[in-house]
PDB file of N, CA and C in Angstrom:
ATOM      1  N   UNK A   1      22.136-127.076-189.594  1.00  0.00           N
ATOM      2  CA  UNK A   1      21.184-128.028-189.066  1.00  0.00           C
ATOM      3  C   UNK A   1      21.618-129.444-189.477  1.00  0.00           C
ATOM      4  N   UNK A   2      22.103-130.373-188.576  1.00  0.00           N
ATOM      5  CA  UNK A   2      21.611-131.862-189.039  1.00  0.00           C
ATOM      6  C   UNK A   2      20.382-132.203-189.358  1.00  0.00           C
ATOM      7  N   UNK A   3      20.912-133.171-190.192  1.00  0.00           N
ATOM      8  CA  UNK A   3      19.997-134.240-190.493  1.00  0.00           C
ATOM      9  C   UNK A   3      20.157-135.573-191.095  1.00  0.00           C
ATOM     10  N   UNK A   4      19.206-136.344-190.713  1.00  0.00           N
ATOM     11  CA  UNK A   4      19.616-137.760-190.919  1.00  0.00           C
ATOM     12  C   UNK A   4      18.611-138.354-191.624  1.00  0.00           C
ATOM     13  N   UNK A   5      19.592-138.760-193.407  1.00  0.00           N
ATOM     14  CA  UNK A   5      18.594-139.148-194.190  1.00  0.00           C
ATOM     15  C   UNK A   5      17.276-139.967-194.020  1.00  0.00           C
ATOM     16  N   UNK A   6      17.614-141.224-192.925  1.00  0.00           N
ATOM     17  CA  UNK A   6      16.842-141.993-192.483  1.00  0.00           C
ATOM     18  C   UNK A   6      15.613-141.410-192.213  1.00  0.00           C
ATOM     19  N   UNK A   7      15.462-140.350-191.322  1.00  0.00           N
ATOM     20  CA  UNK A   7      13.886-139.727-190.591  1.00  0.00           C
ATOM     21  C   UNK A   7      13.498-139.711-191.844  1.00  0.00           C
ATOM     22  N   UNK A   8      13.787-139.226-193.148  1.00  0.00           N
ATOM     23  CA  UNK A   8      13.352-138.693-194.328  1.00  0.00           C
ATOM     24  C   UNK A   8      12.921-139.700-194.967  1.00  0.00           C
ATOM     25  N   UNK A   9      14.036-140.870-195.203  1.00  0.00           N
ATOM     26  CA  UNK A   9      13.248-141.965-195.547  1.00  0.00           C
ATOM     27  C   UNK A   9      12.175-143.015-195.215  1.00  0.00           C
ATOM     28  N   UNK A  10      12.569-142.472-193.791  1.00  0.00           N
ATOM     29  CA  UNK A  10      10.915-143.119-192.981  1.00  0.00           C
ATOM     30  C   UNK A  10       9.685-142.517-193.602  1.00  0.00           C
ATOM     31  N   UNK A  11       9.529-141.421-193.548  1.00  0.00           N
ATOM     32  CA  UNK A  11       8.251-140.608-193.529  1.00  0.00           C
ATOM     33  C   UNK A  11       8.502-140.830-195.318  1.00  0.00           C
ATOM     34  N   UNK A  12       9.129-140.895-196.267  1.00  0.00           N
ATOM     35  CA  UNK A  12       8.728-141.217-197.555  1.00  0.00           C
ATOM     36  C   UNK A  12       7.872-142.880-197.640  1.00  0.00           C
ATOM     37  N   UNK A  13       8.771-143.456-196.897  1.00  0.00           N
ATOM     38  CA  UNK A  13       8.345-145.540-196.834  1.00  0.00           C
ATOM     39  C   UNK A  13       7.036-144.998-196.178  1.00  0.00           C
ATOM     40  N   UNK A  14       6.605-144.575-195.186  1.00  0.00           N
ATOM     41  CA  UNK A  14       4.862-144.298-194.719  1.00  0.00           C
ATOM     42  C   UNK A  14       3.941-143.931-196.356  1.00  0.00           C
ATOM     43  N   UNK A  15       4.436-143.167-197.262  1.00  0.00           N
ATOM     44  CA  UNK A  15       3.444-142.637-198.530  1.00  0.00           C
ATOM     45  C   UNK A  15       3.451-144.327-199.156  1.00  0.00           C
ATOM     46  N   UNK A  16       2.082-144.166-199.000  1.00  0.00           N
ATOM     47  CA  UNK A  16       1.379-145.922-199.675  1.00  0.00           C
ATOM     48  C   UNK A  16       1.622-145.921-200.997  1.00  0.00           C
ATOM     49  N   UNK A  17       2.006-145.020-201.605  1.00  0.00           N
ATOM     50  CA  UNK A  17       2.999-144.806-203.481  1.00  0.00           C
ATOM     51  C   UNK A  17       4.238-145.446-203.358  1.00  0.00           C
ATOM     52  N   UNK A  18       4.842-145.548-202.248  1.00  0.00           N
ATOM     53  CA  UNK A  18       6.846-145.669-202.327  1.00  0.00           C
ATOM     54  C   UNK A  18       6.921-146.966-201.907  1.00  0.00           C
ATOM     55  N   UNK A  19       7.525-147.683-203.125  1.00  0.00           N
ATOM     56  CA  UNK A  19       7.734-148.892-202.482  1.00  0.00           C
ATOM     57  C   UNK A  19       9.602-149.175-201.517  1.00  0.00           C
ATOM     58  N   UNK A  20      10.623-147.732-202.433  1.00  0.00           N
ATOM     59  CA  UNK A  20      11.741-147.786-201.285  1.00  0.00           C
ATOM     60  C   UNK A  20      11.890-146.328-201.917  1.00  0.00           C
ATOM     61  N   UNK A  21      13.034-145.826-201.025  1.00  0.00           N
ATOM     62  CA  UNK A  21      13.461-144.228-201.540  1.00  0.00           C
ATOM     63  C   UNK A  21      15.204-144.156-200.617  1.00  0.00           C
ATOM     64  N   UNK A  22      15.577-143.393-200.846  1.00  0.00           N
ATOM     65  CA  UNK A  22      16.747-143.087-200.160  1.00  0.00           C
ATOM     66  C   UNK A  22      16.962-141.716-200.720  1.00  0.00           C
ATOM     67  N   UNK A  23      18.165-141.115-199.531  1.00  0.00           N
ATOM     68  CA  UNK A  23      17.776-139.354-199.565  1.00  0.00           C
ATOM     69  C   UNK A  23      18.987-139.354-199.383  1.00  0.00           C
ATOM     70  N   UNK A  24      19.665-138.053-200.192  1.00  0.00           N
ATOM     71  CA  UNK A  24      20.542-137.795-199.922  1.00  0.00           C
ATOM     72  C   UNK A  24      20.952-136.066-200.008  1.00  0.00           C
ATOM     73  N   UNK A  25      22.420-135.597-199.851  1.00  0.00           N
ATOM     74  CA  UNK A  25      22.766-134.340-199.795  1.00  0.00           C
ATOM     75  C   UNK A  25      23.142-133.736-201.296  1.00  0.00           C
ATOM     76  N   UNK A  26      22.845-132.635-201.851  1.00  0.00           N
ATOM     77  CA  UNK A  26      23.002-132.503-203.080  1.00  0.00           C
ATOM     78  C   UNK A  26      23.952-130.940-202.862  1.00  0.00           C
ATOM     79  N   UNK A  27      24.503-130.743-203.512  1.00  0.00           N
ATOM     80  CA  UNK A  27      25.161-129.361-203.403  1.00  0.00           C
ATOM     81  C   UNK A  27      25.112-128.380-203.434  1.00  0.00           C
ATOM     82  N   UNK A  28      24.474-126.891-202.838  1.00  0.00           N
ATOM     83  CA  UNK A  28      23.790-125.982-202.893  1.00  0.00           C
ATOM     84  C   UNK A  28      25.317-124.669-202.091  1.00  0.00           C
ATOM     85  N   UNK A  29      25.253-123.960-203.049  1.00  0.00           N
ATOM     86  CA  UNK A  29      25.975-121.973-202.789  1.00  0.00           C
ATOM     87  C   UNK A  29      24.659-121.550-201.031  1.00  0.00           C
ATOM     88  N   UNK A  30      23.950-121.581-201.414  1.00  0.00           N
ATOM     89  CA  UNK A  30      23.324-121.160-200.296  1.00  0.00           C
ATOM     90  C   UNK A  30      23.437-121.451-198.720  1.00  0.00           C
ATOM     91  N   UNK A  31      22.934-123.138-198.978  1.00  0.00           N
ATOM     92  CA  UNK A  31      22.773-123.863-197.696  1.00  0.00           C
ATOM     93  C   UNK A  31      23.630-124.961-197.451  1.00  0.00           C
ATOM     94  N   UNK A  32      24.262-125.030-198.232  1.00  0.00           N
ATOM     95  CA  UNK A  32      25.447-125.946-198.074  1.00  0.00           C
ATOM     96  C   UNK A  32      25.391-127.727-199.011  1.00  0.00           C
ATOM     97  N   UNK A  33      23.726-127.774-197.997  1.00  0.00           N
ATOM     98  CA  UNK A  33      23.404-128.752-199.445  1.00  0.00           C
ATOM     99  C   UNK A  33      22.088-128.826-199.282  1.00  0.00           C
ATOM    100  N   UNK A  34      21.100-129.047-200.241  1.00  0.00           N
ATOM    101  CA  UNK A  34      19.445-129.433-200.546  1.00  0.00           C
ATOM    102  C   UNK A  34      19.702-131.022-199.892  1.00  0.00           C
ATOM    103  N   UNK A  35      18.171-131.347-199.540  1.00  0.00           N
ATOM    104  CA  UNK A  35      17.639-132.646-199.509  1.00  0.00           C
ATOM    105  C   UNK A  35      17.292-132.866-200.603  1.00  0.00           C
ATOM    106  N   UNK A  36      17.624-133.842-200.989  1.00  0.00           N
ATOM    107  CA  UNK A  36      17.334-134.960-202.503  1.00  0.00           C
ATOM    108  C   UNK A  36      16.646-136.007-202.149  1.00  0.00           C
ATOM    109  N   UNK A  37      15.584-136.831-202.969  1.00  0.00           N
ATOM    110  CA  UNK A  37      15.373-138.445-202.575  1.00  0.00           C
ATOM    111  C   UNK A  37      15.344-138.658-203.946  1.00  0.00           C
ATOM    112  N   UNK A  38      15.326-140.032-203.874  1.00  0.00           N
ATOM    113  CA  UNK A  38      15.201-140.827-205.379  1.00  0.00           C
ATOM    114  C   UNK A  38      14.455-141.880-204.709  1.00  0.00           C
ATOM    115  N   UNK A  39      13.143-141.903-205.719  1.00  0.00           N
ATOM    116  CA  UNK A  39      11.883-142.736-204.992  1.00  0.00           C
ATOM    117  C   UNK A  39      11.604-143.552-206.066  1.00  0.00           C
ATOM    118  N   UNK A  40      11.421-144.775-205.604  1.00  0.00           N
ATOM    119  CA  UNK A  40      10.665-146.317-206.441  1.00  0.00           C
ATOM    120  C   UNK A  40       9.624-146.004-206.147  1.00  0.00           C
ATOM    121  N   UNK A  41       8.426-145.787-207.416  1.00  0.00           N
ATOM    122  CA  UNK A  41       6.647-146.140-206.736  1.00  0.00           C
ATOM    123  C   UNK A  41       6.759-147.633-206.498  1.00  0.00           C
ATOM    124  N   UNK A  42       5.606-147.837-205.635  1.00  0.00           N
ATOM    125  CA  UNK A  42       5.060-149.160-205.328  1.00  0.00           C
ATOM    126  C   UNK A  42       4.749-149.216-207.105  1.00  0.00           C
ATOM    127  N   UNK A  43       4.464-150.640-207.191  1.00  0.00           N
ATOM    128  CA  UNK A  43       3.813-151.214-208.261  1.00  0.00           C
ATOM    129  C   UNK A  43       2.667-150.727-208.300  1.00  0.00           C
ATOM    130  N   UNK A  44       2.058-150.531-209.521  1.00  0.00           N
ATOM    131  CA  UNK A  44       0.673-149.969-210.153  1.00  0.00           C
ATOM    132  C   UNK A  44       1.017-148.701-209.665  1.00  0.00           C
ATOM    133  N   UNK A  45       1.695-147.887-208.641  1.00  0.00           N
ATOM    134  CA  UNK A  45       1.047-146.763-208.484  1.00  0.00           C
ATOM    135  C   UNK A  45       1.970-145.888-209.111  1.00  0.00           C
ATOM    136  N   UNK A  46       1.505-144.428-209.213  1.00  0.00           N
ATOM    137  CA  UNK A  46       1.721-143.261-210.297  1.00  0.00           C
ATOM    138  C   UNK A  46       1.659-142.118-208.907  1.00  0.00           C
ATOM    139  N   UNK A  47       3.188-141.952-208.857  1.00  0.00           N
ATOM    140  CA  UNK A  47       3.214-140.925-207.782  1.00  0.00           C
ATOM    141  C   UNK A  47       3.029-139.898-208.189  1.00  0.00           C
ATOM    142  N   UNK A  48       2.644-139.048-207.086  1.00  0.00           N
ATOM    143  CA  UNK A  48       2.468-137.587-207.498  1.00  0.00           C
ATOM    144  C   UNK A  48       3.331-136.596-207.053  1.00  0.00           C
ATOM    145  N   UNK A  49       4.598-136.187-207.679  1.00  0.00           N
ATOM    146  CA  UNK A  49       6.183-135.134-206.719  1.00  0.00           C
ATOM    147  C   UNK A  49       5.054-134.613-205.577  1.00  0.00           C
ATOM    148  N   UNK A  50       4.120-133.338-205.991  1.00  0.00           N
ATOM    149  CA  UNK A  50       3.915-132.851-205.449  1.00  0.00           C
ATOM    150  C   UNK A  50       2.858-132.958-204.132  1.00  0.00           C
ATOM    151  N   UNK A  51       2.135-133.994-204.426  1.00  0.00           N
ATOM    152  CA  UNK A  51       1.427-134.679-202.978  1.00  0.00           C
ATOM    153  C   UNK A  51       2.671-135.074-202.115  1.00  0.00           C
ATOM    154  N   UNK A  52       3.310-136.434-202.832  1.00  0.00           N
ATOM    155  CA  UNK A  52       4.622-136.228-201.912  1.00  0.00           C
ATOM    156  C   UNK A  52       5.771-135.640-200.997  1.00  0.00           C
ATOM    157  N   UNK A  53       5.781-134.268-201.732  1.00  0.00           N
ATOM    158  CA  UNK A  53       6.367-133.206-200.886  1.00  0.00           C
ATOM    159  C   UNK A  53       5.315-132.793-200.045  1.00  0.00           C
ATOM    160  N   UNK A  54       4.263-132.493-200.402  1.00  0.00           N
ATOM    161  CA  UNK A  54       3.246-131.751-199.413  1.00  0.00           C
ATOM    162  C   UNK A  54       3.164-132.884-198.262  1.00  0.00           C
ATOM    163  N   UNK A  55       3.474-134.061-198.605  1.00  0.00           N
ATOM    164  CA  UNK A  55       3.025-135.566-197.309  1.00  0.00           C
ATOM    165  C   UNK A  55       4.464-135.344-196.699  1.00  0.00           C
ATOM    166  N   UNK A  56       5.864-134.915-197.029  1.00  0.00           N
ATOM    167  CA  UNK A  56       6.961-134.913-196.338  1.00  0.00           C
ATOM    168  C   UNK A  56       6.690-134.109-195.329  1.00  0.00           C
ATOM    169  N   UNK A  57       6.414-132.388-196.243  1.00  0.00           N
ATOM    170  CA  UNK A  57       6.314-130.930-194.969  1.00  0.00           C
ATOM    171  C   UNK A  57       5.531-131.270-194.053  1.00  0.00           C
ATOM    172  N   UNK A  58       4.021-131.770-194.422  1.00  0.00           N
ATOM    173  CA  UNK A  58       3.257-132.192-193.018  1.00  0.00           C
ATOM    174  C   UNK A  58       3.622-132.868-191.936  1.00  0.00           C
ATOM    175  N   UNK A  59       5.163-133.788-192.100  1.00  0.00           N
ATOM    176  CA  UNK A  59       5.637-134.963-191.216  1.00  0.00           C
ATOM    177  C   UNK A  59       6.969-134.348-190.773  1.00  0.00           C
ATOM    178  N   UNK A  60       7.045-133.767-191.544  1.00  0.00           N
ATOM    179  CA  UNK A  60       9.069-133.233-191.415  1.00  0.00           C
ATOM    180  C   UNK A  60       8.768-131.599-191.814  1.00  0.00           C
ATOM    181  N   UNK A  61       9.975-131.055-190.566  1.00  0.00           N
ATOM    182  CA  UNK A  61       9.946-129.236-191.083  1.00  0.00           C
ATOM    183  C   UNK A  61      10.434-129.019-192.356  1.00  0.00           C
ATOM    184  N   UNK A  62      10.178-127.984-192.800  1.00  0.00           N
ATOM    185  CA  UNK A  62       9.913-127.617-194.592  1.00  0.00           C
ATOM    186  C   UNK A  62      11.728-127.794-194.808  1.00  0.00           C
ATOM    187  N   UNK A  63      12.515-127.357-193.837  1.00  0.00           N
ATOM    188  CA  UNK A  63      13.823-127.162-194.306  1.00  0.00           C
ATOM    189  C   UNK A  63      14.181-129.183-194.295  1.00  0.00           C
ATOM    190  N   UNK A  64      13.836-129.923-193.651  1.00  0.00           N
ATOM    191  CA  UNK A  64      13.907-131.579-193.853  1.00  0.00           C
ATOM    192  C   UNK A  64      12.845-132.169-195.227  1.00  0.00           C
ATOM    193  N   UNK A  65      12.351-131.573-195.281  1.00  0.00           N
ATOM    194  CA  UNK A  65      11.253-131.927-196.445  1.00  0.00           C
ATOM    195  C   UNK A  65      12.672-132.369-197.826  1.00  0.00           C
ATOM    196  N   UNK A  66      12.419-133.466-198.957  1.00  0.00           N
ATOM    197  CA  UNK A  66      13.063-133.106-199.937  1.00  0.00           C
ATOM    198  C   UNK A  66      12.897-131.823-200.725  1.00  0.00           C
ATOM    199  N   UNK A  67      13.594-131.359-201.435  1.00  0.00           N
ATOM    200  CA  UNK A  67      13.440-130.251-202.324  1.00  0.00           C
ATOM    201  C   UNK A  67      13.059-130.434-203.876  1.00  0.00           C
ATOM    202  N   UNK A  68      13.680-132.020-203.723  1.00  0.00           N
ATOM    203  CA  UNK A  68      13.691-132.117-205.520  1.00  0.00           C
ATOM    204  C   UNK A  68      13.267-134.065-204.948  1.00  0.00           C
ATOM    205  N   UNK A  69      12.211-134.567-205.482  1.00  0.00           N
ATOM    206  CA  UNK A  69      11.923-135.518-205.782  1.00  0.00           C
ATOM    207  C   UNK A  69      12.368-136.276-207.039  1.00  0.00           C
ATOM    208  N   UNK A  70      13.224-137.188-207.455  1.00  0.00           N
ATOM    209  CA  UNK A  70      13.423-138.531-208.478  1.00  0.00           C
ATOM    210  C   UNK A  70      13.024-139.533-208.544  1.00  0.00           C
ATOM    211  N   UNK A  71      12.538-140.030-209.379  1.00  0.00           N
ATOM    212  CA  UNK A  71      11.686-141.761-209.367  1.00  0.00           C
ATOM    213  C   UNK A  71      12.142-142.336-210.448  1.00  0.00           C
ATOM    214  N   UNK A  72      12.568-143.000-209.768  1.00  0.00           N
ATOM    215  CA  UNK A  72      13.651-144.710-210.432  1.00  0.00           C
ATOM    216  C   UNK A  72      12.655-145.507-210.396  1.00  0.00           C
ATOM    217  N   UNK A  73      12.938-146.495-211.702  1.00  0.00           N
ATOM    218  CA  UNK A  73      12.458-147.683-211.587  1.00  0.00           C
ATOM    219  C   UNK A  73      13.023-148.846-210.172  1.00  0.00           C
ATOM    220  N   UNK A  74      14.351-148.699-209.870  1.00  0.00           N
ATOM    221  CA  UNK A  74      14.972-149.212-209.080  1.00  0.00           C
ATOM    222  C   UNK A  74      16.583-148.518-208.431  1.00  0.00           C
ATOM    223  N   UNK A  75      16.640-148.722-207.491  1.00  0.00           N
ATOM    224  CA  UNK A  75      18.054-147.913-206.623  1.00  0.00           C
ATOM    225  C   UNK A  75      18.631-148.941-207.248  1.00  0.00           C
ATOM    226  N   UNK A  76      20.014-148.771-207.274  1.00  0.00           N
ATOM    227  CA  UNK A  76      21.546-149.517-207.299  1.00  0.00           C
ATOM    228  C   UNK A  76      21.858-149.994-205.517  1.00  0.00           C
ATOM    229  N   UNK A  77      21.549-151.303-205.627  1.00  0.00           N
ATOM    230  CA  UNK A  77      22.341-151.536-204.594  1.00  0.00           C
ATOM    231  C   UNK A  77      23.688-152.399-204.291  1.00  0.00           C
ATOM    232  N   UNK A  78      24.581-152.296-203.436  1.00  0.00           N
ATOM    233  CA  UNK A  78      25.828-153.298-202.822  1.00  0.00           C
ATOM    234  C   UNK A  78      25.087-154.925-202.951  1.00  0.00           C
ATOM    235  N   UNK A  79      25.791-155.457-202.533  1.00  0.00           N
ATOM    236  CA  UNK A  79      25.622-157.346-202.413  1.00  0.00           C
ATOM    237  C   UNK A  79      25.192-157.459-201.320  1.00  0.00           C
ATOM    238  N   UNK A  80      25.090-156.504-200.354  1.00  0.00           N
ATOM    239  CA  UNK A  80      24.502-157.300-199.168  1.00  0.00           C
ATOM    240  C   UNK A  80      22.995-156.481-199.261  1.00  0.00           C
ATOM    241  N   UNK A  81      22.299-156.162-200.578  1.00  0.00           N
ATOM    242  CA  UNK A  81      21.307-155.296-200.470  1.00  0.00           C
ATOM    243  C   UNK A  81      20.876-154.056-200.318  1.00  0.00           C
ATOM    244  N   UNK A  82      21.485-153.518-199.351  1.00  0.00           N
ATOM    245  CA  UNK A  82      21.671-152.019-199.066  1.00  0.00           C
ATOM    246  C   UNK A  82      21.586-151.593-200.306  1.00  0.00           C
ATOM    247  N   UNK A  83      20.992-149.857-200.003  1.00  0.00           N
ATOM    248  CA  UNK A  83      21.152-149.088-201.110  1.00  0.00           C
ATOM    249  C   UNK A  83      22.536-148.673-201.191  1.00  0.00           C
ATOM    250  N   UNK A  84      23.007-148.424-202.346  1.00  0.00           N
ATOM    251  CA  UNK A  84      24.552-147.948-202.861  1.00  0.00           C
ATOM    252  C   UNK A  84      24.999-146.549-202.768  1.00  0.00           C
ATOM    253  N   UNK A  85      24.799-145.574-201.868  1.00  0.00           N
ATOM    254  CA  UNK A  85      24.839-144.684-201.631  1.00  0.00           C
ATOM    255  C   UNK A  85      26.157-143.657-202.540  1.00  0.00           C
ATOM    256  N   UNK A  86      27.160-144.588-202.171  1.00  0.00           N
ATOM    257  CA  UNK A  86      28.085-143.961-203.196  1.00  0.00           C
ATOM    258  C   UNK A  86      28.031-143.521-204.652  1.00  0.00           C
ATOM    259  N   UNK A  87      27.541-144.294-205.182  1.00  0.00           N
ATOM    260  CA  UNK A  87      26.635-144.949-206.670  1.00  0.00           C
ATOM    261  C   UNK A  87      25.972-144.092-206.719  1.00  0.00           C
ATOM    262  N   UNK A  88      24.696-143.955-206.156  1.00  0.00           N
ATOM    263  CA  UNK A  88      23.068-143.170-206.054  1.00  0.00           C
ATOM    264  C   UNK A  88      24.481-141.786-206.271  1.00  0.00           C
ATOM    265  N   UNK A  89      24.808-141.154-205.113  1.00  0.00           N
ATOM    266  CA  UNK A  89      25.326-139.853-205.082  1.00  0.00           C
ATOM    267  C   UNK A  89      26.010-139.543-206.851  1.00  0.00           C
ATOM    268  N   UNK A  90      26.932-140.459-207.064  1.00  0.00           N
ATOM    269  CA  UNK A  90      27.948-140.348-208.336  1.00  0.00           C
ATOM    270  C   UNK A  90      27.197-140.338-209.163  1.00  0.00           C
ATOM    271  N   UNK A  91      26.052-140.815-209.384  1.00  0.00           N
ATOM    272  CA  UNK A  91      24.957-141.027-210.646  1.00  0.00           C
ATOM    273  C   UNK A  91      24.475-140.435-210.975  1.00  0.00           C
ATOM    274  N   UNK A  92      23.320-139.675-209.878  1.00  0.00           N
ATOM    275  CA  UNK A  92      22.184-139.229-209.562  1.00  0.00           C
ATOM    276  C   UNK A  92      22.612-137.048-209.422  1.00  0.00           C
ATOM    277  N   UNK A  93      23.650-137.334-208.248  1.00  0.00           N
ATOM    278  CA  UNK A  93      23.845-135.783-208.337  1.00  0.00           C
ATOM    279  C   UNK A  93      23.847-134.723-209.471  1.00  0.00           C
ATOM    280  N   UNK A  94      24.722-135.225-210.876  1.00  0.00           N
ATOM    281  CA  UNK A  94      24.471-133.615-211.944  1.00  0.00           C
ATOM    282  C   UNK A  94      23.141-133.982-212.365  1.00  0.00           C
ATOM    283  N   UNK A  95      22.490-135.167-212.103  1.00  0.00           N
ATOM    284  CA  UNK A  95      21.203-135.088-213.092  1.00  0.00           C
ATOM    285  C   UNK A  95      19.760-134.024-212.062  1.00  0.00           C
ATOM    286  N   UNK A  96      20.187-134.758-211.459  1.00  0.00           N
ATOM    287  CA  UNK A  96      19.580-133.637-210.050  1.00  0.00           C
ATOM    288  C   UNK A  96      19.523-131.918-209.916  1.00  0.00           C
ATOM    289  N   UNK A  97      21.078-131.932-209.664  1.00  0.00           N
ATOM    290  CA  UNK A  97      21.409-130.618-210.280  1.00  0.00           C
ATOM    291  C   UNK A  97      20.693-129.787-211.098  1.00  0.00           C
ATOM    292  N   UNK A  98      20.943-130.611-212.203  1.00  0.00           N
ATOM    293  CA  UNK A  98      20.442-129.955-213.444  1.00  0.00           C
ATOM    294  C   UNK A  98      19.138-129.848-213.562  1.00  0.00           C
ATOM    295  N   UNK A  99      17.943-130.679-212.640  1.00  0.00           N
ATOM    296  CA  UNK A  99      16.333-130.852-212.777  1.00  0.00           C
ATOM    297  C   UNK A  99      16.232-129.350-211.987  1.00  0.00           C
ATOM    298  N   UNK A 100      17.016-129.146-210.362  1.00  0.00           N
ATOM    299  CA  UNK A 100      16.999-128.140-209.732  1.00  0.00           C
ATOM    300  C   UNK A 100      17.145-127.058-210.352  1.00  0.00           C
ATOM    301  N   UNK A 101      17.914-126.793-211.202  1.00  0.00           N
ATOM    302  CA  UNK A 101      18.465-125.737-211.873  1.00  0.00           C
ATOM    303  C   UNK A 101      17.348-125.102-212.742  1.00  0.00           C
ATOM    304  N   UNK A 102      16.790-126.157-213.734  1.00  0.00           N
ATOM    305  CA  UNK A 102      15.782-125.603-214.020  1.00  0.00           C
ATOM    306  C   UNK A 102      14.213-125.765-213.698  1.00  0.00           C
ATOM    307  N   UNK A 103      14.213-126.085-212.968  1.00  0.00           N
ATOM    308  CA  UNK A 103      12.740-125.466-211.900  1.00  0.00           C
ATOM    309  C   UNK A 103      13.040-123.998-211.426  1.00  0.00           C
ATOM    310  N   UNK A 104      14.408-123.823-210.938  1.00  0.00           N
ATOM    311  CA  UNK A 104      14.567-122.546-210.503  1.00  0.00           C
ATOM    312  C   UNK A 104      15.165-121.002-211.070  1.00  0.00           C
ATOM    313  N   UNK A 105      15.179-122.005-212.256  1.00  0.00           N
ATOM    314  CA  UNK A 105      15.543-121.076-212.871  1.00  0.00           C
ATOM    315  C   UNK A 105      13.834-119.807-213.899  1.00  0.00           C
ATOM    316  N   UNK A 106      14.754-118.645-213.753  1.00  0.00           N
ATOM    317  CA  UNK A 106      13.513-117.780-214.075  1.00  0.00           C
ATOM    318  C   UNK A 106      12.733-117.663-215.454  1.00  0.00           C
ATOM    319  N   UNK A 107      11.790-117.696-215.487  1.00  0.00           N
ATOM    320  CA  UNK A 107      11.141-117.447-216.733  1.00  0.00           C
ATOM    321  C   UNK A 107      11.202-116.201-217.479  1.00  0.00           C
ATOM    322  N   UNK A 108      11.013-116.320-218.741  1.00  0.00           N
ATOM    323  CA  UNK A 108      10.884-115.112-219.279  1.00  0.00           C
ATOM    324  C   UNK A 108      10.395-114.944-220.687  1.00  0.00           C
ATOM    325  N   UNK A 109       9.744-113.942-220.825  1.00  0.00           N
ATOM    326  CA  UNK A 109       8.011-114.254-221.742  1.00  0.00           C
ATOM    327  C   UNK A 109       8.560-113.138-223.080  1.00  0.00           C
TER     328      UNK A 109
END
């Protein structure tokens, strides 16, 4: 399936919490790769991952939805503003990884 981070980051910039976000591909054995975002709250506000994902699936099909939500104080961007995509990816991916890893990983009592 394509997909294009942008739709994703639209429907994150609509949640009145995000003041910017950018999405990217993370590396997955299964599906080739997860949706990732790394989200700035707006000022004062205190996002919630999981309202957020539930506000993605309602706007975007569950497989476009992110999988793993991050919140930065601020993205890295280039000089002409843009987010730094290269950067975000090189930075952001093992820490990601590793949040994924253990959410999914199994419990045991």
């Amino acid at each position: 399936m394509n997909l294009y981070p942008a739709e994703v980051e639209r429907v994150l910039l609509d949640h009145a919490d995000v003041e910017d976000a950018v999405v990217i591909g993370v590396r997955d054995h299964e599906m080739g790769e997860k949706v990732c975002a790394l989200v700035v709250p707006a000022p004062g506000a205190a996002v919630d991952v999981a309202a957020l994902t539930d506000f993605c699936v309602r706007r975007l099909s569950r497989l476009k939805a992110p999988r793993h939500i991050h919140l930065l104080a601020e993205l890295p961007r280039i000089t002409m503003g843009k987010a730094n995509r290269r950067k975000i990816r090189e930075e952001f991916e093992p820490i990601v990884l590793a949040a994924m890893e253990a959410q999914e990983a199994p419990t045991h009592v």
